[in-house]
N, C-alpha and C. Protein backbone atom coordinates (compact mmCIF):
# COMPACT_ATOMS: atom_id res chain seq x y z
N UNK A 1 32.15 -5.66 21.65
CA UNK A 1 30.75 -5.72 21.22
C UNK A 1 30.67 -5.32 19.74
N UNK A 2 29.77 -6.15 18.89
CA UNK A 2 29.48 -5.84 18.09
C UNK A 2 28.80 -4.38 17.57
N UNK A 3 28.65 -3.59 16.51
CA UNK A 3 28.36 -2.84 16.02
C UNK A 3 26.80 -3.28 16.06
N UNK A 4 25.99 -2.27 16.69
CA UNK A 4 24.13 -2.40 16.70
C UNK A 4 23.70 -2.33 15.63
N UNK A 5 22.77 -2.69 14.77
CA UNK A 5 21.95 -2.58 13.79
C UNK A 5 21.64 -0.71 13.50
N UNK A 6 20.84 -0.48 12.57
CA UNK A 6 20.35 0.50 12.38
C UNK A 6 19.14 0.71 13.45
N UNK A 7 18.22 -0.64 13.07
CA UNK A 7 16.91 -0.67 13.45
C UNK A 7 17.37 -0.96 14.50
N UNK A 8 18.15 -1.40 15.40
CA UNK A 8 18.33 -1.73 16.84
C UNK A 8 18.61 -0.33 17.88
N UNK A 9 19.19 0.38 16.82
CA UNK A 9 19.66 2.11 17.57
C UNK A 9 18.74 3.12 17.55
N UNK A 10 17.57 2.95 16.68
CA UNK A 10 15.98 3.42 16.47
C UNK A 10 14.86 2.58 17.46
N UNK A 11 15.35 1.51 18.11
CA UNK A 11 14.65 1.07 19.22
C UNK A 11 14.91 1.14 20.55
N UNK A 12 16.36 1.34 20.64
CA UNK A 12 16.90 1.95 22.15
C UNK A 12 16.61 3.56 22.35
N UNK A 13 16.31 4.23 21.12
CA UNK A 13 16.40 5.66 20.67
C UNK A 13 14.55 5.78 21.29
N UNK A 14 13.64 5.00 20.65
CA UNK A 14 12.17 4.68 20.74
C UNK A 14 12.28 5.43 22.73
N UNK A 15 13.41 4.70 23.27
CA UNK A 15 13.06 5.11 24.80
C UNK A 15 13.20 6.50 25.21
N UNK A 16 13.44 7.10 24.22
CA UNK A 16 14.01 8.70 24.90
C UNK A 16 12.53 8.99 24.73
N UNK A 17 11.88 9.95 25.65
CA UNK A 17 11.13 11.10 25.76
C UNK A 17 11.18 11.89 25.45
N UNK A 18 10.09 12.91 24.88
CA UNK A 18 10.17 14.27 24.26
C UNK A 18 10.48 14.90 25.64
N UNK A 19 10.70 15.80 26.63
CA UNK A 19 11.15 16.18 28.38
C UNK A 19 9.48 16.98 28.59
N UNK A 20 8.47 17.70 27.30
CA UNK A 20 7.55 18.47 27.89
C UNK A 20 6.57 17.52 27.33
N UNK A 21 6.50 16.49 26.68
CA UNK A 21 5.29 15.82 26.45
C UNK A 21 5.86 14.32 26.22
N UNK A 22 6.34 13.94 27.81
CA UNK A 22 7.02 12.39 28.37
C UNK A 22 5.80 10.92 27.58
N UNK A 23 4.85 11.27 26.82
CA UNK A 23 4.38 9.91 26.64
C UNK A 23 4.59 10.00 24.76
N UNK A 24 5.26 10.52 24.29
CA UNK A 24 6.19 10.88 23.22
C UNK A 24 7.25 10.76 23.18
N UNK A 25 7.70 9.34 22.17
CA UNK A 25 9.42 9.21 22.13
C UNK A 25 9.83 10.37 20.89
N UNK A 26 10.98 10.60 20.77
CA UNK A 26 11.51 11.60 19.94
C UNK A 26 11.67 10.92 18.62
N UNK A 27 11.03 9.87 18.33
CA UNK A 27 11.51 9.04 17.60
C UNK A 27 10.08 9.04 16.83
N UNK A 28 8.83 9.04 17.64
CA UNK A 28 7.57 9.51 17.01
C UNK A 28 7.05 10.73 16.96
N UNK A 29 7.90 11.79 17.68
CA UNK A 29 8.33 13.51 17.15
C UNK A 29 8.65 13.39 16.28
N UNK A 30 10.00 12.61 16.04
CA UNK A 30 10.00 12.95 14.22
C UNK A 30 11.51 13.81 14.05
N UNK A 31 12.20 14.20 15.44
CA UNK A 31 13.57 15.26 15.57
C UNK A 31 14.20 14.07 15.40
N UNK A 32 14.40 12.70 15.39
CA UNK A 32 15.53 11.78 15.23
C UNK A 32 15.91 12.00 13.66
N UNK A 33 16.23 12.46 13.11
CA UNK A 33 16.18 12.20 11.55
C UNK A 33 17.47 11.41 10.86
N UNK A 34 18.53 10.85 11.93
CA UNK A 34 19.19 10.28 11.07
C UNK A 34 20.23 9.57 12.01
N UNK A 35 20.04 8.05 11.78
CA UNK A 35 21.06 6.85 12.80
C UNK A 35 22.24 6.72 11.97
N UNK A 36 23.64 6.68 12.35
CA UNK A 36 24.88 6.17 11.68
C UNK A 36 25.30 5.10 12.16
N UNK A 37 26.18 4.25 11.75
CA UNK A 37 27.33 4.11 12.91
C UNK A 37 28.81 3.41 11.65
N UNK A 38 29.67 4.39 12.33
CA UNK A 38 30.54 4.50 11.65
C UNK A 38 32.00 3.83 12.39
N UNK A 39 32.96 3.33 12.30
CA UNK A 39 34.15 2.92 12.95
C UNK A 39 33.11 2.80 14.20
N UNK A 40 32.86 1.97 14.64
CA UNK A 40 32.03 1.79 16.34
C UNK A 40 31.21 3.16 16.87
N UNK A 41 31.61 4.34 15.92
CA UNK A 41 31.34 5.53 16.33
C UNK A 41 29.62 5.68 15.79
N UNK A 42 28.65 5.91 17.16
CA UNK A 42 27.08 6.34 16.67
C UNK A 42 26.93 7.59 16.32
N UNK A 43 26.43 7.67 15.59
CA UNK A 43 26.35 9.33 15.08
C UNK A 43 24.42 9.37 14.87
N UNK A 44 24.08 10.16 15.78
CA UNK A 44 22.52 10.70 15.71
C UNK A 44 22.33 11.84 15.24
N UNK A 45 21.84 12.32 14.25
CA UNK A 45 21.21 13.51 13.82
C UNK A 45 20.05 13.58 14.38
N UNK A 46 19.71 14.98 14.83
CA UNK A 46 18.09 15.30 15.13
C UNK A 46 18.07 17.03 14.77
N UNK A 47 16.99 17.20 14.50
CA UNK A 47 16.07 18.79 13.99
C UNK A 47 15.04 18.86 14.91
N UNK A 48 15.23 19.56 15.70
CA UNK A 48 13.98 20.52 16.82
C UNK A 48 13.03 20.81 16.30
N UNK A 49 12.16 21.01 16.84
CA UNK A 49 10.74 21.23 16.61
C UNK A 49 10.79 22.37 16.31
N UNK A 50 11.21 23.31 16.87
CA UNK A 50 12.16 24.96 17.08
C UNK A 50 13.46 25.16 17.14
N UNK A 51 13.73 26.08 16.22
CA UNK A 51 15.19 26.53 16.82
C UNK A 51 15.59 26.74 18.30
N UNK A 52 14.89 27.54 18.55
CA UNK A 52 15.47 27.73 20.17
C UNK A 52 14.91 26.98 21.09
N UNK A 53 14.20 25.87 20.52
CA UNK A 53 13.81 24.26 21.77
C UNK A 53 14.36 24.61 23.10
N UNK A 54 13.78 25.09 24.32
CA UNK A 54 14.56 24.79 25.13
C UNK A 54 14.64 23.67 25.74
N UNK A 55 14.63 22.59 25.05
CA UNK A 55 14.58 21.27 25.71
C UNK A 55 15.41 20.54 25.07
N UNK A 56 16.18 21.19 24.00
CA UNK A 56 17.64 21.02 23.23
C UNK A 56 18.30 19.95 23.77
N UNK A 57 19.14 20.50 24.96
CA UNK A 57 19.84 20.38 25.64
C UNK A 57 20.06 18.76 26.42
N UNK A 58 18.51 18.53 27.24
CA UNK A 58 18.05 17.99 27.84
C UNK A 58 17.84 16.29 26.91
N UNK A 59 17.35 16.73 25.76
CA UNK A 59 17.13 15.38 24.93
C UNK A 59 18.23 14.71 24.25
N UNK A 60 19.71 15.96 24.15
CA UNK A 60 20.55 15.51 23.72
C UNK A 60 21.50 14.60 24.87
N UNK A 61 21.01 14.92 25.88
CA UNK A 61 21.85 14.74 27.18
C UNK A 61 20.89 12.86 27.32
N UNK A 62 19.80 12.66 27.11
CA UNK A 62 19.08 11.60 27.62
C UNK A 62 19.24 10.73 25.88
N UNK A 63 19.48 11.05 24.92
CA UNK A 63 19.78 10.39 23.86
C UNK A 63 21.09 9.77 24.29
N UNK A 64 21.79 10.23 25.02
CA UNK A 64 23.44 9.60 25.08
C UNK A 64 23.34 8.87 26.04
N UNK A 65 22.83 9.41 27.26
CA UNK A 65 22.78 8.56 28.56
C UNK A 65 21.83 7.36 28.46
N UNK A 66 20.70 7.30 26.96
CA UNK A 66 20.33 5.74 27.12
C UNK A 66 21.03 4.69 25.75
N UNK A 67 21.68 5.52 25.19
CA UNK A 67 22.57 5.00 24.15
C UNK A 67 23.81 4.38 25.09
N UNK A 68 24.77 4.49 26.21
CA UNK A 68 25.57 4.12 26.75
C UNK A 68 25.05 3.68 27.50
N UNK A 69 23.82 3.24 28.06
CA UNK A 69 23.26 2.36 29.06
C UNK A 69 22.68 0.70 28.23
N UNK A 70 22.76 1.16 26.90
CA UNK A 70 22.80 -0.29 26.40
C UNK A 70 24.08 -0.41 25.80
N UNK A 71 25.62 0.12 26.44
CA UNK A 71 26.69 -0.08 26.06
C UNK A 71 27.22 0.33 24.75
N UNK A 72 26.77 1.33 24.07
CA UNK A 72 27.02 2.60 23.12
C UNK A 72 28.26 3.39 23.76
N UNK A 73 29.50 3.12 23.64
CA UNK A 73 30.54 4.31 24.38
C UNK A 73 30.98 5.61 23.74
N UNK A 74 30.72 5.66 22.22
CA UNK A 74 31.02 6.66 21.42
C UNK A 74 29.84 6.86 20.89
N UNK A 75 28.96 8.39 21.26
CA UNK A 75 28.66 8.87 20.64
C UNK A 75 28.62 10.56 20.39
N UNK A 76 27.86 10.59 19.10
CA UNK A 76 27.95 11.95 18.19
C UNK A 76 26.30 12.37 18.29
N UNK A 77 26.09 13.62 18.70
CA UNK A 77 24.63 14.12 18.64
C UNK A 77 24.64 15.20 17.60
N UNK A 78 24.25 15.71 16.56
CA UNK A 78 24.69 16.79 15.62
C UNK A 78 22.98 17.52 15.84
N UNK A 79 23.15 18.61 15.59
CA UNK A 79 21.65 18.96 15.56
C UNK A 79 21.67 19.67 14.20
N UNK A 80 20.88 19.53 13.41
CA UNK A 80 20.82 19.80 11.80
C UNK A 80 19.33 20.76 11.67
N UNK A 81 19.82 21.59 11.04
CA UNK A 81 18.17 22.44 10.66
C UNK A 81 18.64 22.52 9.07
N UNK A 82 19.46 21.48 8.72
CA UNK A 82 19.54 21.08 7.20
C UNK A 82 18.22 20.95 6.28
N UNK A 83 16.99 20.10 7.02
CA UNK A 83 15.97 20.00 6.76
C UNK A 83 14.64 20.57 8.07
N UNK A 84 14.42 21.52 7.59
CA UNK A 84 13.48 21.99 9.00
C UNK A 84 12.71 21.26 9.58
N UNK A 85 12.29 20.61 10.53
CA UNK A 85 11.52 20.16 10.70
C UNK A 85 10.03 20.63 11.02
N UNK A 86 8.67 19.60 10.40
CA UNK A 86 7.42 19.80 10.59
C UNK A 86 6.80 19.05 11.10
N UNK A 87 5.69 19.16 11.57
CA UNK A 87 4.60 18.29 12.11
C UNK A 87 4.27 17.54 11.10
N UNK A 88 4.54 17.31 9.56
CA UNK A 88 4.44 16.18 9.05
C UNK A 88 5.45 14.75 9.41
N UNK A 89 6.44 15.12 10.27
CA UNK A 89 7.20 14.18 10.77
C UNK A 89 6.76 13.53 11.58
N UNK A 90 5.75 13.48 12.70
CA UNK A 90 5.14 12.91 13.55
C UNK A 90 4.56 11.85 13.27
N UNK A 91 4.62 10.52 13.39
CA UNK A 91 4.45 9.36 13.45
C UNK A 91 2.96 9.02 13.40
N UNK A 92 2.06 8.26 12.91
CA UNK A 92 0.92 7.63 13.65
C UNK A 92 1.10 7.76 14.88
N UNK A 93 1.61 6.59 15.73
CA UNK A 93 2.11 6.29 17.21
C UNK A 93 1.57 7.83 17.68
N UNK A 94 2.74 8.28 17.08
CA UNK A 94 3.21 9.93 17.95
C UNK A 94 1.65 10.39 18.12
N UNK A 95 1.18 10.47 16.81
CA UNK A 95 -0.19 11.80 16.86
C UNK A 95 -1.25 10.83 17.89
N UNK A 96 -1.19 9.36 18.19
CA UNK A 96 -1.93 8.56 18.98
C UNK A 96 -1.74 8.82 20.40
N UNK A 97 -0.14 9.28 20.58
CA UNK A 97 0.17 9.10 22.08
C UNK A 97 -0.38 10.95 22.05
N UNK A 98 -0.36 11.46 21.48
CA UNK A 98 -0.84 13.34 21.49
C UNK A 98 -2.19 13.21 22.10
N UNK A 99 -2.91 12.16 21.20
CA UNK A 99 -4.58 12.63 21.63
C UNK A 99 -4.63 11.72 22.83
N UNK A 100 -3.78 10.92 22.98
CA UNK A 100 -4.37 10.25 24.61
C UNK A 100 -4.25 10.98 25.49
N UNK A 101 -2.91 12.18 25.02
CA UNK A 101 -2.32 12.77 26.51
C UNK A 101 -3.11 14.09 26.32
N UNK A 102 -4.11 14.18 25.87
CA UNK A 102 -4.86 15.59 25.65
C UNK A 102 -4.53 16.51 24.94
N UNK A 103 -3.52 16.27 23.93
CA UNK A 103 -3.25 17.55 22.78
C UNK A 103 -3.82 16.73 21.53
N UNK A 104 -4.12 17.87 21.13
CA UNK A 104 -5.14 17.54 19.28
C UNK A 104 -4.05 17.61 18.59
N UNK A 105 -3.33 15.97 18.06
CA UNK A 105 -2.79 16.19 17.09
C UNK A 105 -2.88 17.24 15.84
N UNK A 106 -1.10 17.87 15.66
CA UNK A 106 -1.72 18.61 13.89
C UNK A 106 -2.67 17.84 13.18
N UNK A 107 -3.46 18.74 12.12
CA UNK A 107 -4.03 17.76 11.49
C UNK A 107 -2.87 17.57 10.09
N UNK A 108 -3.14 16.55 9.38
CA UNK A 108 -2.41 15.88 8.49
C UNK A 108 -2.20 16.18 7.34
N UNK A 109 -0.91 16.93 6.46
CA UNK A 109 -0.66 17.44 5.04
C UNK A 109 -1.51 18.56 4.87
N UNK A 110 -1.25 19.22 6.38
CA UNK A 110 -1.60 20.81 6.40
C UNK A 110 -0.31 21.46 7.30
N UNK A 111 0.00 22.60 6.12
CA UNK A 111 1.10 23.61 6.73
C UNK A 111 0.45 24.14 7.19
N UNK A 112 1.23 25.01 8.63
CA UNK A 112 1.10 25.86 9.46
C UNK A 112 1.05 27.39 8.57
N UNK A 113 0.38 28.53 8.00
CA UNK A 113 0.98 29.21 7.40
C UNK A 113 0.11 30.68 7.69
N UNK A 114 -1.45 29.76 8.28
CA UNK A 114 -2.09 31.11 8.46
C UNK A 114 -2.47 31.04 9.93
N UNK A 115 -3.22 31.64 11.11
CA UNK A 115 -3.61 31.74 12.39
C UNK A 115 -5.41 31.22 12.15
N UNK A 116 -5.86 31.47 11.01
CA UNK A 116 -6.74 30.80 10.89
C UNK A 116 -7.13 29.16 10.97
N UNK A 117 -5.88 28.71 10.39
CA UNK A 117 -5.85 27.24 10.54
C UNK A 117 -6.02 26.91 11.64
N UNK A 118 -5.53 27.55 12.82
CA UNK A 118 -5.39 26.76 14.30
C UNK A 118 -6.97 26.72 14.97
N UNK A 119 -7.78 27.51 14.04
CA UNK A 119 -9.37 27.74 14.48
C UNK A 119 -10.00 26.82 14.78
N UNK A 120 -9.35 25.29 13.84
CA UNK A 120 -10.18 24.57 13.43
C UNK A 120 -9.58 23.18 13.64
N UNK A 121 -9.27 23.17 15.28
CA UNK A 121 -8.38 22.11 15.85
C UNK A 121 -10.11 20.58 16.35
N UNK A 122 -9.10 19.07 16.74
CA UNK A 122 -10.43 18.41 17.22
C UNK A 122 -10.45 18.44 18.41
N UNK A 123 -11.29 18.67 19.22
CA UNK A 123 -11.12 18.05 20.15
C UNK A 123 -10.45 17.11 21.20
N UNK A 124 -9.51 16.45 21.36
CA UNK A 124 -8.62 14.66 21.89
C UNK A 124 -9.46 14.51 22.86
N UNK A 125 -10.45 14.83 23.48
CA UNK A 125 -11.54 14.16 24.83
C UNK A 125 -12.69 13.70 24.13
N UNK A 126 -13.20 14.16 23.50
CA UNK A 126 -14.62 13.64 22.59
C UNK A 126 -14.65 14.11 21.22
N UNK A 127 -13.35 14.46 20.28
CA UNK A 127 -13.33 14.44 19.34
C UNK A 127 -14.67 15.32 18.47
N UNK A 128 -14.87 16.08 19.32
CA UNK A 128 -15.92 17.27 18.69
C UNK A 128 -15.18 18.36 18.04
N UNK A 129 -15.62 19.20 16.81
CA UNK A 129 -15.06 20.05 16.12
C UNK A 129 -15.55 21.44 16.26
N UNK A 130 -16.24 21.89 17.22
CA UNK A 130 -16.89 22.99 17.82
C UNK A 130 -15.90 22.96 18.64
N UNK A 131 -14.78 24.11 18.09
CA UNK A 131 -13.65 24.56 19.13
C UNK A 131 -13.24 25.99 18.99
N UNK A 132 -12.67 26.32 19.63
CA UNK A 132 -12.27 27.77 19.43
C UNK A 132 -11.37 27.64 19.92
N UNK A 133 -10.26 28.74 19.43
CA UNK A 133 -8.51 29.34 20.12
C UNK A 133 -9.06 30.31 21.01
N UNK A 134 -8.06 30.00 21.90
CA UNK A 134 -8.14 30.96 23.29
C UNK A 134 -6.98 31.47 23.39
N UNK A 135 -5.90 30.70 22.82
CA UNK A 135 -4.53 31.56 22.77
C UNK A 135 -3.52 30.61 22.04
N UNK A 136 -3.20 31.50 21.08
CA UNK A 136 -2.22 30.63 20.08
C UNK A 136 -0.69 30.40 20.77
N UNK A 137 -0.86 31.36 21.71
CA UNK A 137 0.65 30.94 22.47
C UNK A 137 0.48 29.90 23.61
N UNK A 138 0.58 28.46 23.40
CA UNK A 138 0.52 27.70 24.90
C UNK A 138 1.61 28.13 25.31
N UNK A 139 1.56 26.61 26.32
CA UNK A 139 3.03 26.30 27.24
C UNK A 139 4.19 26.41 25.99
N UNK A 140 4.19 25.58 25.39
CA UNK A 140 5.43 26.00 24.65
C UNK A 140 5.47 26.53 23.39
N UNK A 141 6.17 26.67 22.59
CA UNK A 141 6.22 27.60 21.23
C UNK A 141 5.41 26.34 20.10
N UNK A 142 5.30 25.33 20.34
CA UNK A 142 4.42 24.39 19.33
C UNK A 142 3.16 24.25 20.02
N UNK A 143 2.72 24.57 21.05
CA UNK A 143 1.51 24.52 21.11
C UNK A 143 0.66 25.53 21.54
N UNK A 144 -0.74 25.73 20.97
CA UNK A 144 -1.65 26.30 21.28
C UNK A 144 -2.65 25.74 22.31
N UNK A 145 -3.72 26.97 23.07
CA UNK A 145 -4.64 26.93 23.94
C UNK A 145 -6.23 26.59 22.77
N UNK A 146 -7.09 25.60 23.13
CA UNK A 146 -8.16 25.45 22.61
C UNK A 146 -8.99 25.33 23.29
N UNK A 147 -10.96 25.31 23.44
CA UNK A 147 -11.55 25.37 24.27
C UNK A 147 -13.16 24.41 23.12
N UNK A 148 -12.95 23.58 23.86
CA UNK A 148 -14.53 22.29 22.76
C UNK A 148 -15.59 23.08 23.69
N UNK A 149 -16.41 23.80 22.19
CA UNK A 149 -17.84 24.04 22.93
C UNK A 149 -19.09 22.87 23.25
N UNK A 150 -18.37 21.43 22.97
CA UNK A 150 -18.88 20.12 23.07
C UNK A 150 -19.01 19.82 24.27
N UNK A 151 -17.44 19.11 24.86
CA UNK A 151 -17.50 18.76 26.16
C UNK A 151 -17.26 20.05 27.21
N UNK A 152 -16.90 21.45 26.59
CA UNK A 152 -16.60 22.15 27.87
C UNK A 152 -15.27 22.23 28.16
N UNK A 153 -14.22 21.52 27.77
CA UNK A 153 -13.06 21.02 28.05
C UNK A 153 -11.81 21.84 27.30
N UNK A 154 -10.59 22.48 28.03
CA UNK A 154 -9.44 23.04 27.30
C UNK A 154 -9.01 22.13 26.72
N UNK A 155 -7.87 22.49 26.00
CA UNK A 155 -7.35 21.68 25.50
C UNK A 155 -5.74 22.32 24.56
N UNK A 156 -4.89 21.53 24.42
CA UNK A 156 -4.08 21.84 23.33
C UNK A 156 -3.58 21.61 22.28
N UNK A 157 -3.20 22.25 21.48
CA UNK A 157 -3.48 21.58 19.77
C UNK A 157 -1.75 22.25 19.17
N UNK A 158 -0.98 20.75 19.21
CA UNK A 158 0.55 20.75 18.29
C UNK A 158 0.31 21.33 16.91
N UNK A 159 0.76 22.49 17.24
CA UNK A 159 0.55 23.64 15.99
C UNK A 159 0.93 22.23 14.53
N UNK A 160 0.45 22.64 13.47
CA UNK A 160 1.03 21.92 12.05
C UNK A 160 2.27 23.10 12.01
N UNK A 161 3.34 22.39 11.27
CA UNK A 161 4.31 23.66 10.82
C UNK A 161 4.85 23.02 9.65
């Protein structure tokens, strides 16, 4: 078999899932940061959302198993915090598939830097800006608890970082 394209290994890649927010490829997360392919050999770079991701593991394990299911036999997963990664990496797509699945995309070419920022998340059910934090610690270490005094409705908001 021929050697895959670049753009062909960024579209088999498109199928992996983020493992805690499944209607998110890792590819519109924004942790894919870098396709090779060298002597037949694929080489994927990716940067976590977090250092201690515990879902590390899991995405590196489903990056390979759908890379050798379209007949990929050699590959390389490197994980790089060469360049940290931020929520400015997140895709259109990505921040589209966030607000469908009920998290308030970060908002856009804003660092994470103060606890005030997270005050002032939208809504993803009716897009109202009457919100409040209820707890900056969600389910996982990128997301926070929010509450729209609009619709009534929780909600969670992918910290900016």
């Amino acid at each position: 078999m021929n050697s895959p394209s670049i753009a062909q290994l960024y579209i088999w890649l498109d199928e992996v899932t983020d493992p805690e927010i499944p209607v998110l490829s890792l590819v519109d997360l924004g942790v894919i940061t870098a396709v090779t392919v060298e002597n037949g050999k694929v080489n994927v770079e990716m940067t976590p959302t977090f250092v201690g991701c515990p879902a590390l593991e899991v995405m590196k394990q489903e990056i390979e198993s759908t890379l050798r299911k379209h007949g990929i036999a050699d590959v390389e997963i490197t994980v790089s915090f060469r360049e940290p990664w931020s929520s400015e990496k997140i895709s259109a797509r990505g921040k589209e598939a966030l607000k469908k699945f009920g998290i308030s995309p970060p908002p856009a070419g804003t660092v994470f830097t103060d606890l005030e920022l997270l005050d002032h998340a939208v809504c993803p059910r009716c897009s109202g800006t009457r919100t409040e934090i209820k707890n900056v610690f969600g389910p996982t270490l990128c997301r926070s608890i929010h509450y729209c005094l609009e619709c009534r409705e929780a909600f969670e908001q992918f910290k900016p970082l």
